[in-house]
Protein backbone atom coordinates (compact mmCIF):
# COMPACT_ATOMS: atom_id res chain seq x y z
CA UNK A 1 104.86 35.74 50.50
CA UNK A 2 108.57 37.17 51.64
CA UNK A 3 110.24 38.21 47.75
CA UNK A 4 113.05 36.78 49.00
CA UNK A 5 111.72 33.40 50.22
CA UNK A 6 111.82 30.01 48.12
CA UNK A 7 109.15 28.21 47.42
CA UNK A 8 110.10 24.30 47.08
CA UNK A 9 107.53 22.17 45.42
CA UNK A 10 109.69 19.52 44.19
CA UNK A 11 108.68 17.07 46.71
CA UNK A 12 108.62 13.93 44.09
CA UNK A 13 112.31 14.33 43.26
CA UNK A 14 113.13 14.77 46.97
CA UNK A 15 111.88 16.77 50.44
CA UNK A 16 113.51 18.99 51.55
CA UNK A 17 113.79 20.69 54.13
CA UNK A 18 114.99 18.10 55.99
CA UNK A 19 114.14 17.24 59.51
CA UNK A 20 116.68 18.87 62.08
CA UNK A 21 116.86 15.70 63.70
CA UNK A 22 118.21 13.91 60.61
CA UNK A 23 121.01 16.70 60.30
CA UNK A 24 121.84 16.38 64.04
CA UNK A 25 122.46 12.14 63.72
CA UNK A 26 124.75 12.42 60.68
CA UNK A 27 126.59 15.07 62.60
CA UNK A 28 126.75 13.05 65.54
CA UNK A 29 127.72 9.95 63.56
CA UNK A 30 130.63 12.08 61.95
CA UNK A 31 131.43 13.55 64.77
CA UNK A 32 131.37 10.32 67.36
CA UNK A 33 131.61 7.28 65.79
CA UNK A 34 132.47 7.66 61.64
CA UNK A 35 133.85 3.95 61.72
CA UNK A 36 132.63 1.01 59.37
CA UNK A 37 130.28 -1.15 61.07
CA UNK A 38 130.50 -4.60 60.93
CA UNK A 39 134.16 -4.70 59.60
CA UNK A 40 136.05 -4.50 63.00
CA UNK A 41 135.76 -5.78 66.31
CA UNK A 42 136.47 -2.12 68.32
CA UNK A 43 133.66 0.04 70.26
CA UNK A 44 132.96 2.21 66.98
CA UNK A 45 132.74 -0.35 64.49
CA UNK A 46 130.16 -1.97 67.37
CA UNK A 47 128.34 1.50 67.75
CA UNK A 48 128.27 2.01 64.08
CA UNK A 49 126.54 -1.06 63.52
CA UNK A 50 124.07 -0.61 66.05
CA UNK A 51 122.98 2.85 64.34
CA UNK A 52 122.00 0.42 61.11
CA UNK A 53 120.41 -1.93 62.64
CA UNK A 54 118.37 0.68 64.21
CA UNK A 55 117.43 2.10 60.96
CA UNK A 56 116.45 -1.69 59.89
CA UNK A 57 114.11 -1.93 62.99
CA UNK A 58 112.41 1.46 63.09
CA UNK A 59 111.44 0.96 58.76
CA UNK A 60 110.21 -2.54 60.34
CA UNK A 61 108.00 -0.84 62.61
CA UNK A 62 106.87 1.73 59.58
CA UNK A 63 105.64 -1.30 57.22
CA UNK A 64 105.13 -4.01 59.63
CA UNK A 65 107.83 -6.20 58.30
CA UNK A 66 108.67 -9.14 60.90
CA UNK A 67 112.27 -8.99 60.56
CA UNK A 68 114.85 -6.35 60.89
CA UNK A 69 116.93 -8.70 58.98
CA UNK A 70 113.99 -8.30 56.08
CA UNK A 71 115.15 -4.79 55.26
CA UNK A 72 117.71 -4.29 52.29
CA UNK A 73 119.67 -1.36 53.10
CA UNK A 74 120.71 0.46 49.76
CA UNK A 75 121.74 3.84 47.80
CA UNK A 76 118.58 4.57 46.69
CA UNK A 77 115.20 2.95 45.48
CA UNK A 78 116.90 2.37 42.00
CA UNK A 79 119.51 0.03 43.27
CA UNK A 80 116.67 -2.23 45.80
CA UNK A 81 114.42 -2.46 42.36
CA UNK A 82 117.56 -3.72 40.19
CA UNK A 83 118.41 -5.77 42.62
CA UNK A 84 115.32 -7.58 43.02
CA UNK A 85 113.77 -7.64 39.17
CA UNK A 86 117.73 -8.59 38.10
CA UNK A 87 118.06 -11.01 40.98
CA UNK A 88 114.44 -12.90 40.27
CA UNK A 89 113.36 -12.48 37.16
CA UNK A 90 115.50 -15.39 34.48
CA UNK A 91 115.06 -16.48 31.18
CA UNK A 92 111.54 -17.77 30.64
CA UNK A 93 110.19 -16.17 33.12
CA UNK A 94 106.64 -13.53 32.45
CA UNK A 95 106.05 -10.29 34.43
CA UNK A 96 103.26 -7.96 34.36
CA UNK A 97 103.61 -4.53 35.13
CA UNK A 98 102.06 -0.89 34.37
CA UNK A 99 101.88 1.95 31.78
CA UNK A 100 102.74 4.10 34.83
CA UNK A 101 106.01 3.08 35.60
CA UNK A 102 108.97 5.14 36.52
CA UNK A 103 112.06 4.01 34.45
CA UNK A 104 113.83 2.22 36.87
CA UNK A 105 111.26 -0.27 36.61
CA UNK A 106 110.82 0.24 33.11
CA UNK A 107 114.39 0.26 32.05
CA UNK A 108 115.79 -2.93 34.14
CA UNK A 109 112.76 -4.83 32.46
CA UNK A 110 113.44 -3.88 29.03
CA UNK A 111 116.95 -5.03 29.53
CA UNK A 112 115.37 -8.16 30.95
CA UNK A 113 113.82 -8.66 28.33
CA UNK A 114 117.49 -8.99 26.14
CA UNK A 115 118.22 -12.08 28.50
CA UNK A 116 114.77 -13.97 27.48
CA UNK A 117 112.31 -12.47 30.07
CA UNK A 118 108.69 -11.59 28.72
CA UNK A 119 106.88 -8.04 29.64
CA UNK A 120 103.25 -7.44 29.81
CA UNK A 121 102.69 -3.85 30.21
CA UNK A 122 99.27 -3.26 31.32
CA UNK A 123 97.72 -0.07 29.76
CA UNK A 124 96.06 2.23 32.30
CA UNK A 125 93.75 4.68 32.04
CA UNK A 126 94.06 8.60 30.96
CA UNK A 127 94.38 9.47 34.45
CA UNK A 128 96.59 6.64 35.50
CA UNK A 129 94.35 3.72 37.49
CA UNK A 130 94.71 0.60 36.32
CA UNK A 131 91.60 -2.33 35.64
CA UNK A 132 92.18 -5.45 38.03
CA UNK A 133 90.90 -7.81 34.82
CA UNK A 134 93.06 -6.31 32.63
CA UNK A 135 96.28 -7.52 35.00
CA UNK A 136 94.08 -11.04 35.11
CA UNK A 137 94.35 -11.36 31.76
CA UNK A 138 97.80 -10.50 31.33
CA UNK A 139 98.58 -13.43 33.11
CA UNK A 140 99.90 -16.86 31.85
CA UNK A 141 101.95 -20.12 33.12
CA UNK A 142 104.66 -18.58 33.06
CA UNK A 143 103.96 -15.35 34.80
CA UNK A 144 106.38 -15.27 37.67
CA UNK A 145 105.87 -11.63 38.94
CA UNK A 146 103.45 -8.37 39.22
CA UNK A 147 106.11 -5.30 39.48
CA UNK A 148 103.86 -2.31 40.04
CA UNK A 149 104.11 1.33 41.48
CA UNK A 150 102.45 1.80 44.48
CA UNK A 151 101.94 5.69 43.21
CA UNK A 152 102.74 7.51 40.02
CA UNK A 153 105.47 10.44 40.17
CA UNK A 154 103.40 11.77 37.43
CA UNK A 155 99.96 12.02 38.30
CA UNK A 156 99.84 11.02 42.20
CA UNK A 157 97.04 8.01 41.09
CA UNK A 158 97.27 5.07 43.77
CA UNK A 159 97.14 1.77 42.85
CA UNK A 160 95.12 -0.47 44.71
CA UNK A 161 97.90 -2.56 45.94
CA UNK A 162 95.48 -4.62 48.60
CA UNK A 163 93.57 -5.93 45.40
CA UNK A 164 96.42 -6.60 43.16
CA UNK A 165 97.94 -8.62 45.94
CA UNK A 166 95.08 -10.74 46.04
CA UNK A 167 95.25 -11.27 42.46
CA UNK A 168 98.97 -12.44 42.67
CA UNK A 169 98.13 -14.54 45.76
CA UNK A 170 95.37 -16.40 43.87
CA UNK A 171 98.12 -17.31 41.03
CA UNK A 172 101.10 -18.53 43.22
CA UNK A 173 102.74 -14.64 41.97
CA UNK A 174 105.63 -12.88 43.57
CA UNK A 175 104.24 -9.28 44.54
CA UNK A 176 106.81 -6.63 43.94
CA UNK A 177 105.81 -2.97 45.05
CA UNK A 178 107.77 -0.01 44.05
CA UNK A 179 107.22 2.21 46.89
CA UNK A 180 109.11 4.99 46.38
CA UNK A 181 106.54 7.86 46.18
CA UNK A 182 104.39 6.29 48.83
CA UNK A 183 106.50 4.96 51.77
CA UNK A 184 106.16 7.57 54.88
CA UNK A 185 102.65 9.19 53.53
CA UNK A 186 100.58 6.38 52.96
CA UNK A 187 100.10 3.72 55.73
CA UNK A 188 101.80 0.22 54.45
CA UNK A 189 101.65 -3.27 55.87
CA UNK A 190 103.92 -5.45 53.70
CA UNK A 191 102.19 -8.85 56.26
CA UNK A 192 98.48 -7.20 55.91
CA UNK A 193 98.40 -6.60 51.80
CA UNK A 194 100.65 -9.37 51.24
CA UNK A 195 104.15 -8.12 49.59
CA UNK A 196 106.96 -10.01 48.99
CA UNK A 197 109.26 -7.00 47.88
CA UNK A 198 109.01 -3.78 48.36
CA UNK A 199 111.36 -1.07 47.14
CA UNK A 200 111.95 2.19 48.64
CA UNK A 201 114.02 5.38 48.89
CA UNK A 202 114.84 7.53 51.65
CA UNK A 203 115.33 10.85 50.70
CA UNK A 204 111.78 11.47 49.41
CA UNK A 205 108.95 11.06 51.44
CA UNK A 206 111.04 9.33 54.72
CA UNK A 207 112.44 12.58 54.68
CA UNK A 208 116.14 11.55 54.87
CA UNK A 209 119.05 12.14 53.17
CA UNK A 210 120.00 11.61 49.27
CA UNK A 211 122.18 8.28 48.99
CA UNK A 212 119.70 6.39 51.35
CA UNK A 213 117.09 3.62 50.24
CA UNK A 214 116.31 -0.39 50.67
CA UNK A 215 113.81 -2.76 49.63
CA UNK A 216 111.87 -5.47 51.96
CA UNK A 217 112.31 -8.83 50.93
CA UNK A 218 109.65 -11.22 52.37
CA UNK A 219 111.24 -14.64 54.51
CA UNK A 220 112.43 -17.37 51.79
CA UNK A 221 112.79 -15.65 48.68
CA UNK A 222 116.82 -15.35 49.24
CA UNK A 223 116.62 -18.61 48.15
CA UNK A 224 115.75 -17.47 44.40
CA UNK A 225 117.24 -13.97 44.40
CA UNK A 226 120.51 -13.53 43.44
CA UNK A 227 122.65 -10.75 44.35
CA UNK A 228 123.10 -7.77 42.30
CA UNK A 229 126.97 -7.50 43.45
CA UNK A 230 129.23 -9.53 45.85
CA UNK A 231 132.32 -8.70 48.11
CA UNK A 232 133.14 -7.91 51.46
CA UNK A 233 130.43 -8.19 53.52
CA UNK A 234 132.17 -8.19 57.18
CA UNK A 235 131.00 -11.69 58.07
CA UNK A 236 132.07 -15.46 56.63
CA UNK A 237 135.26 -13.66 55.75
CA UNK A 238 137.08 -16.92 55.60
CA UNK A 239 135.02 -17.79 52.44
CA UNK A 240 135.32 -16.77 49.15
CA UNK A 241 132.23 -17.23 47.93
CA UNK A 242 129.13 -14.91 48.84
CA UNK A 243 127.08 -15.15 52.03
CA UNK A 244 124.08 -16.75 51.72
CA UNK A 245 122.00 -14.89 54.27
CA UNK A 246 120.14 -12.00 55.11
CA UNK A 247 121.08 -9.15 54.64
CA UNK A 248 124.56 -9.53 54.10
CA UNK A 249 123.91 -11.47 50.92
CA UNK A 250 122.84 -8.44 49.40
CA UNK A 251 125.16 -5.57 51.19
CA UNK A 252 128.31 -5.46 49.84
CA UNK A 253 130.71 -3.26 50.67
CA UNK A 254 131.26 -0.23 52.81
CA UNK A 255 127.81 0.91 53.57
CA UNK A 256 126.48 4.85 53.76
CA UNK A 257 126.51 4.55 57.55
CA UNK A 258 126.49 8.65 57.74
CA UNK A 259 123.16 8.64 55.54
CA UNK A 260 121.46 5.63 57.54
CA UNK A 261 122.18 7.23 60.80
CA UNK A 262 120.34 10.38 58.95
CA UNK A 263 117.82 8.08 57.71
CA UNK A 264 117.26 6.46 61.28
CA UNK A 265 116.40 9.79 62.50
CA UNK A 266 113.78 10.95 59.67
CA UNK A 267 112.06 7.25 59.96
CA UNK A 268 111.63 8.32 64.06
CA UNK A 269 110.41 11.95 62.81
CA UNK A 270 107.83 10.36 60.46
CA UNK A 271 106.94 7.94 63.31
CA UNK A 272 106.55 10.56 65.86
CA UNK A 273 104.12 13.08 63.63
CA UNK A 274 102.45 9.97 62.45
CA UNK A 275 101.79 8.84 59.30
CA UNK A 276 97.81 9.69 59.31
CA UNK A 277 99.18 13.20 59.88
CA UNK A 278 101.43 13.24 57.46
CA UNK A 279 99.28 12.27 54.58
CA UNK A 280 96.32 14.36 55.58
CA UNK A 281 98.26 17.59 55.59
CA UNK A 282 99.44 16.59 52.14
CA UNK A 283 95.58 15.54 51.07
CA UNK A 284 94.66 19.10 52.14
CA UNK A 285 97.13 20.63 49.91
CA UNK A 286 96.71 18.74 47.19
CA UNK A 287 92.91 19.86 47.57
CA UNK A 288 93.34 23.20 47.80
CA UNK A 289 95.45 23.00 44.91
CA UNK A 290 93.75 21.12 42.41
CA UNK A 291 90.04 23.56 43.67
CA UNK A 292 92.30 26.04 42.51
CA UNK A 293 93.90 25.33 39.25
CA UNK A 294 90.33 23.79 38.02
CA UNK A 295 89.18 27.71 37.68
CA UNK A 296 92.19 28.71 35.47
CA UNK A 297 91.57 29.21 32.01
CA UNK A 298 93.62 27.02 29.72
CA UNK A 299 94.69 24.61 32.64
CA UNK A 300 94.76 20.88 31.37
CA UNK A 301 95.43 19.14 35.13
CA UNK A 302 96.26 14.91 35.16
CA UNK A 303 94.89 12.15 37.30
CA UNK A 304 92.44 11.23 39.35
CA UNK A 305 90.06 14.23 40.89
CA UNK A 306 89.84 12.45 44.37
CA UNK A 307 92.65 13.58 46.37
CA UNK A 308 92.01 10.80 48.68
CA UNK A 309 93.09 8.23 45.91
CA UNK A 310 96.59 10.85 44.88
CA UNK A 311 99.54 11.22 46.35
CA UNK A 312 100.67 14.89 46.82
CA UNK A 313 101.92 15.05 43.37
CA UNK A 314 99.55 16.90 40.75
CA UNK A 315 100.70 17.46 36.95
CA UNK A 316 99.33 20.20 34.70
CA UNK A 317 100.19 22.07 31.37
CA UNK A 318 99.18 25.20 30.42
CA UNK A 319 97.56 24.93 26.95
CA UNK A 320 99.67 26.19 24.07
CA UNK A 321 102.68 26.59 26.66
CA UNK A 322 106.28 24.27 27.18
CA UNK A 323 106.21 23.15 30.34
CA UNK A 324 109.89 24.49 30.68
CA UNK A 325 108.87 27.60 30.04
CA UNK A 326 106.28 27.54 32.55
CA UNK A 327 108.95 25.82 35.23
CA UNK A 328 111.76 28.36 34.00
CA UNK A 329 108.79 31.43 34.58
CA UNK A 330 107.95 29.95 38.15
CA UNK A 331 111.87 29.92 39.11
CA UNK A 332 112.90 33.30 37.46
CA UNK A 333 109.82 35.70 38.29
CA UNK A 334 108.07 33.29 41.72
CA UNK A 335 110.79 31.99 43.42
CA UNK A 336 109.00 28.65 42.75
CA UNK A 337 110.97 25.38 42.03
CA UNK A 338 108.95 22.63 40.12
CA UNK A 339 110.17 20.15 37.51
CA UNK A 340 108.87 19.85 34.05
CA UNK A 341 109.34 17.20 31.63
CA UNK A 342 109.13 13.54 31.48
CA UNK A 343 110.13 12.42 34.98
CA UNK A 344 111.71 9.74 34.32
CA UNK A 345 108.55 8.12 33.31
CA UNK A 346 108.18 8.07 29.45
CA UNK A 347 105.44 5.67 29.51
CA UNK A 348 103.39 7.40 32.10
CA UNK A 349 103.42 9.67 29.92
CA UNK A 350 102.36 8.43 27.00
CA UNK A 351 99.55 7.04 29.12
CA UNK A 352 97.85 10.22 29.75
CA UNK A 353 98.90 11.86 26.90
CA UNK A 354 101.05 14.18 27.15
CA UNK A 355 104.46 12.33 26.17
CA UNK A 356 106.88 13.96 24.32
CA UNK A 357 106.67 17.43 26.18
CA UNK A 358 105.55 16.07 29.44
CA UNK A 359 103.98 18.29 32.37
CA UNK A 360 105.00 20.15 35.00
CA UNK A 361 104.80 19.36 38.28
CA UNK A 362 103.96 20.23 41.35
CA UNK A 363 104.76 18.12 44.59
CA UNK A 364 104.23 18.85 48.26
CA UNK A 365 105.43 17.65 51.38
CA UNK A 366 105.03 17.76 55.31
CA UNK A 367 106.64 21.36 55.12
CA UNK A 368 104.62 22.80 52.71
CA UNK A 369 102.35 25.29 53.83
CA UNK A 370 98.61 26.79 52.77
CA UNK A 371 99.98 30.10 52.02
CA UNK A 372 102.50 28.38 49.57
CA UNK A 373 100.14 26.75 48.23
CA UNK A 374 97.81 29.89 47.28
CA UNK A 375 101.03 31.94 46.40
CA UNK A 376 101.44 29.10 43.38
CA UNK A 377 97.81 29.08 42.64
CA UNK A 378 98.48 32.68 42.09
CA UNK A 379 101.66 32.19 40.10
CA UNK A 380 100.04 29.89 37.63
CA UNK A 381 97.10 31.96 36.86
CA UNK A 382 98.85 35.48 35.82
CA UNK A 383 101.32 33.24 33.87
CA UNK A 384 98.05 31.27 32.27
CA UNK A 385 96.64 34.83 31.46
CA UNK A 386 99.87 35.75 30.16
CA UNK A 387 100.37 33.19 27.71
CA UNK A 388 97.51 31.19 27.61
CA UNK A 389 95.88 34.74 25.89
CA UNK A 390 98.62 35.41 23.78
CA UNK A 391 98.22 32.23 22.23
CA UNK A 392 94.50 32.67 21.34
């Protein structure tokens, strides 16, 4: 590898690079349209609103979802989850969820849980997969929800989403799938599995830009979800009170119309290389990866062995090392940028045992390449004989 060059394996957080195309459409919006869609009656306004519904119809055509008018369009991932586990979820209500959980799952139902909403936090396995009969016997009467991760950000694991559907379907259960680590690697059909929300972010593995998310909210359940905030929505502006339909009722304000013309263009890019494509190139890194680390003496590595059944997302510690020094060494010396610590995901954590230091992490995307790859591999072994030895 070039001395010079940076080596980005922080895919989890958020890809980058970017797609050229996605830089291209938010210069173009800037450039020839930059007015507020919906809000005004003039050519731009017109133009800018056909860029977003654009971006509604080509994530449509990435999960299957009927309905332009389905898609949420949001900030991020955090935001579409709020919305929909504040907006459903009331007092005397039950939900079941994981041990894998990133916290804005975790922390919105914890808060929840103030207002008079019961949590059942199903305890998964050391390397994050989670037993069908446990969630089965989680639920009760009033059980309203499953809110589960379709991936971890920790350990990669899958859930088995198709099965857990089935479960909810079987007990007249809302479906809620947090999607963020998943959506653009992993093939999704919200009609085939059976969601009837699912929560995602742009600027990970869509490959758009920060600021950019949604969720999908399956036909009828605006009915029982509230809002998360209400105001000008650019339509029934002669009431006061909050539109009642989709998706206005849940897009208030000015939206990011920059970002979603960016995030138009990096749905089309991860439509056009193909979503098989994507994931296998990320399967074979993750392979190669994992083969490698399993040789390294005093490497403790997290999740599932399979790298069919893992995202591109592998955690490891060093035995008898801080993961920030190991993340600090792989900046400073390699050039390398991970992230250690908790992720966000204090219970996943705990989970596989590793909670309070956490892990690092390593996390790969479409641009990663083979030679990176081995060049980390590398990385982590002199810094394993390093330390790893000292510490005998």
């Amino acid at each position: 590898m070039d001395g010079e060059s940076l080596i980005y394996f922080d895919n989890a957080a958020t890809t980058w690079p970017k797609p050229k195309e996605m830089i291209e459409a938010m210069v173009a919006f800037n450039d020839s349209i930059g007015a507020n869609p919906g809000r005004s009656g003039h050519r731009l306004s017109i133009e800018a609103a056909r860029v977003i519904y654009s971006t509604r119809e080509l994530i449509c055509e990435l999960i299957n979802a009927p309905d332009p008018l389905s898609i949420i369009l949001t900030k991020n991932a955090t935001e579409g989850i709020n919305c929909c586990l504040m907006g459903l979820l009331k007092q005397g209500d039950h939900v079941i969820t994981s041990s894998m959980e990133h916290n804005s799952v975790m922390r919105p139902l914890r808060f929840l849980e103030t207002k008079g909403v019961t949590v059942s936090t199903v305890l998964c396995s050391p390397s994050g997969e989670i037993d069908l009969d446990d969630i089965r016997g989680a639920i009760n009467k009033h059980t309203k929800m499953i809110a589960i991760t379709h991936a971890s950000n920790v350990t990669g694991t899958v859930m088995p989403i198709e099965e857990i559907a089935r479960v909810a379907k079987e007990h007249g259960i809302f479906f809620f799938v947090d999607a963020a680590q998943t959506i653009g690697n992993r093939e999704i059909d919200v009609i085939k599995v059976g969601i009837d929300i699912l929560c995602f972010s742009g600027h990970k593995s869509l490959y758009g830009p920060q600021g950019t998310g949604g969720f999908y909210l399956r036909k009828g359940l605006e009915e029982f979800l509230s809002p998360l905030m209400m105001g000008g929505t650019g339509s029934a502006s002669e009431f006061e009170r909050q539109p009642d339909f989709l998706p206005d009722k849940y897009e208030s304000g000015t939206p990011n119309g920059i970002g979603f013309a960016g995030l138009a263009a990096s749905v089309r890019f991860v439509l056009g290389q193909g979503v098989d494509r994507i994931r296998a190139r990320e399967k074979t890194l993750t392979k190669i990866f994992l083969d490698g680390l399993k040789g390294i003496e005093g490497v403790m590595l997290y999740g599932v062995d399979d790298p069919s059944r893992r995202t591109g997302t592998v955690s490891f510690n060093i035995r008898g090392v801080s993961p920030s020094d190991i993340s600090s060494e792989l900046d400073e010396k390699y050039r390398i940028m991970v992230r250690p610590g908790l992720h966000c995901a204090p219970s996943a954590h705990r989970t596989i045992g590793t909670f309070p230091q956490g892990t690092v992490r390593f996390s790969f995307g479409f641009f990663n390449t083979e030679e990176e790859i081995l060049y980390g591999i590398k990385a982590i072994e002199e810094i394993a004989k390093t330390y790893y030895n000292r510490e005998r």
